[in-house]
Protein backbone atom coordinates (compact mmCIF):
# COMPACT_ATOMS: atom_id res chain seq x y z
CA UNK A 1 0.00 0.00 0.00
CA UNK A 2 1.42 3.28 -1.22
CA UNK A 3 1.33 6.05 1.37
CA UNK A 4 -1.16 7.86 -0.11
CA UNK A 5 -3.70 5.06 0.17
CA UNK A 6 -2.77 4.63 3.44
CA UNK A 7 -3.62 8.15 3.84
CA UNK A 8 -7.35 7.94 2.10
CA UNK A 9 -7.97 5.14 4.39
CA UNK A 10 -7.49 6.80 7.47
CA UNK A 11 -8.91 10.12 6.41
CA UNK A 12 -12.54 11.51 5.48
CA UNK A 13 -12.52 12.25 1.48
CA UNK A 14 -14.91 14.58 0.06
CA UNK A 15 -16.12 14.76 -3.47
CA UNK A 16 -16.34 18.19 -4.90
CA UNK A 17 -19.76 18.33 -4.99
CA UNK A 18 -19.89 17.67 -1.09
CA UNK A 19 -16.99 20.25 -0.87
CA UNK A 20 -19.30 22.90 -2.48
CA UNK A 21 -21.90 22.27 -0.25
CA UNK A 22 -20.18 21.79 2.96
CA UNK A 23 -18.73 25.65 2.23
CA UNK A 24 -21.96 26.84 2.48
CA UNK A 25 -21.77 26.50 6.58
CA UNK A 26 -20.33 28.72 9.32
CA UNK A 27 -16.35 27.74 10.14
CA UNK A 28 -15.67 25.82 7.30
CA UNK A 29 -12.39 26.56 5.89
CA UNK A 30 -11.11 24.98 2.30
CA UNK A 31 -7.10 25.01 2.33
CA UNK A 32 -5.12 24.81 -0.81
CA UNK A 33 -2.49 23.33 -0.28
CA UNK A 34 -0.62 23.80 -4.09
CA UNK A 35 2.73 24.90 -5.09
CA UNK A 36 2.08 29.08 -5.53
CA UNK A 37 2.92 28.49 -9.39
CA UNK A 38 -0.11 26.24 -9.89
CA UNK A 39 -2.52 29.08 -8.60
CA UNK A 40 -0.40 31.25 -11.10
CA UNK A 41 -0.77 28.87 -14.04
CA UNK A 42 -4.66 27.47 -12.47
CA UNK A 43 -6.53 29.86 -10.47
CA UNK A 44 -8.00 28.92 -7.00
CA UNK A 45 -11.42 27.40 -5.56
CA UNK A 46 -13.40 30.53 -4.29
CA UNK A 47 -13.37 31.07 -0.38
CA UNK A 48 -9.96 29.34 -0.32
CA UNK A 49 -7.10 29.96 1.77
CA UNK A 50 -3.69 29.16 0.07
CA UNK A 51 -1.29 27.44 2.43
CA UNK A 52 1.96 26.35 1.10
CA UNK A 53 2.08 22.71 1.67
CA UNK A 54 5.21 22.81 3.56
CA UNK A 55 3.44 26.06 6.21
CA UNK A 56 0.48 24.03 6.67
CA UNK A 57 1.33 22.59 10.39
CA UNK A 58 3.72 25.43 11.38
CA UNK A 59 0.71 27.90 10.47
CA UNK A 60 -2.09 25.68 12.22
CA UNK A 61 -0.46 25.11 15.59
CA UNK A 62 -1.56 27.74 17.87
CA UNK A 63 1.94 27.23 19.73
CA UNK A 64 3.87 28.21 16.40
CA UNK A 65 5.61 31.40 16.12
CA UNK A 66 4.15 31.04 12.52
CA UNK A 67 0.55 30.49 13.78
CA UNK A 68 -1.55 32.32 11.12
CA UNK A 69 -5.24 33.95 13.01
CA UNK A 70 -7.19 32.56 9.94
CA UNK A 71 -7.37 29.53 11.69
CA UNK A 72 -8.92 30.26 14.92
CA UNK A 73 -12.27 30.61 13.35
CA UNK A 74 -12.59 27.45 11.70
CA UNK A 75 -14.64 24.27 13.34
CA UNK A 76 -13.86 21.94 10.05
CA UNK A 77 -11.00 22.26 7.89
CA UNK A 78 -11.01 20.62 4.12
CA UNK A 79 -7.82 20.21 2.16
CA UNK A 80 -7.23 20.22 -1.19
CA UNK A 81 -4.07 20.56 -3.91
CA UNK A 82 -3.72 19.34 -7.43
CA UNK A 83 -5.10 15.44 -7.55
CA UNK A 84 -5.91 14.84 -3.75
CA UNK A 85 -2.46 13.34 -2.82
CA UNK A 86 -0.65 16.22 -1.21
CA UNK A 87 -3.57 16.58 0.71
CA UNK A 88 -4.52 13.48 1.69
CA UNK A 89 -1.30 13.33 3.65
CA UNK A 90 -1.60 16.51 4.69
CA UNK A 91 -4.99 15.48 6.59
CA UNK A 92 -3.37 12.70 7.85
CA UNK A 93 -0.47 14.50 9.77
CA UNK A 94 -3.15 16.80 10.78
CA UNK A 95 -5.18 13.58 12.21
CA UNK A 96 -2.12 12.62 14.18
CA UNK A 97 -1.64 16.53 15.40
CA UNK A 98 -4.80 15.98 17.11
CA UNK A 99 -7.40 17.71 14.62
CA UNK A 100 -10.91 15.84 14.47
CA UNK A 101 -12.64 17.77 11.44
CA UNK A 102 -10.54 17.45 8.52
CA UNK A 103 -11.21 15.87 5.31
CA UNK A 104 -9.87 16.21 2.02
CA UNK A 105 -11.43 16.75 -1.78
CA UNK A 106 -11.01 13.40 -3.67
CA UNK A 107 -9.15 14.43 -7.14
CA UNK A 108 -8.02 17.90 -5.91
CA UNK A 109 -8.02 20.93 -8.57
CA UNK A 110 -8.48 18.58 -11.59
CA UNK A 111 -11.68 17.15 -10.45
CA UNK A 112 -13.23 20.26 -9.16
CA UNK A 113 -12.68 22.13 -12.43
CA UNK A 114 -14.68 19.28 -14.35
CA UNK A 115 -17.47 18.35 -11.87
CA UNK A 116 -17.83 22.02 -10.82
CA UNK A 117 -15.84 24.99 -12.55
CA UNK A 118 -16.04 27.74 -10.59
CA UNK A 119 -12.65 28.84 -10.26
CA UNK A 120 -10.94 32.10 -9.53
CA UNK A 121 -9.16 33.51 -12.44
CA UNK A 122 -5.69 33.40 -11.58
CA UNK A 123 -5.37 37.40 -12.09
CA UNK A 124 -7.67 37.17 -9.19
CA UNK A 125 -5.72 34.51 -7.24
């Protein structure tokens, strides 16, 4: 087993279309989680946060001198990057950092473009 399927085992997957509704509650917070030249090149899911991949634990813990305030808000966090591997392991170290409401979107970017299509430009990214 690869360690990304160990990953979607272990963590709650989301299809976009559950994604799009589940941003339609209070403290729900969609992280992307892509390289800052795919936004460039691909635009962004509206009402997401970009968090470099490498940031994302530094800028969640509240005991981090890199703690970032959007977080302190947010009761459910959902993850996404490019195809939904990135952040499936991302949601997994979360998991294990002691974070109960995190999930990530199944097929990432890709699949949200074809199943729903709203997408920031990236001038507006």
């Amino acid at each position: 087993m690869s360690l990304v399927e160990e990953a979607e085992s272990q963590v709650q997957a989301l299809t976009p279309a559950e994604v799009e509704q589940r941003l339609q509650q209070e403290g729900v917070l969609l992280v992307d989680l892509r390289d800052v030249r795919e936004l460039k090149r691909e635009g962004s899911i509206p009402q997401s946060l970009h968090v470099p991949r490498g940031m994302l634990e530094f800028w969640i813990d509240p005991d981090s001198p890199y703690y970032r305030a959007e977080f302190q808000q947010a009761n459910e966090l959902i993850l996404y990057c490019n195809k939904g591997w990135r952040s499936a392991l991302a949601a997994l170290s979360l998991q294990n950092m002691g974070m109960e409401k995190v999930a990530h979107m199944q097929g990432g970017m890709e699949r949200w473009q074809v199943e729903i299509g709203k997408i920031n430009s990236p001038k507006e990214t």
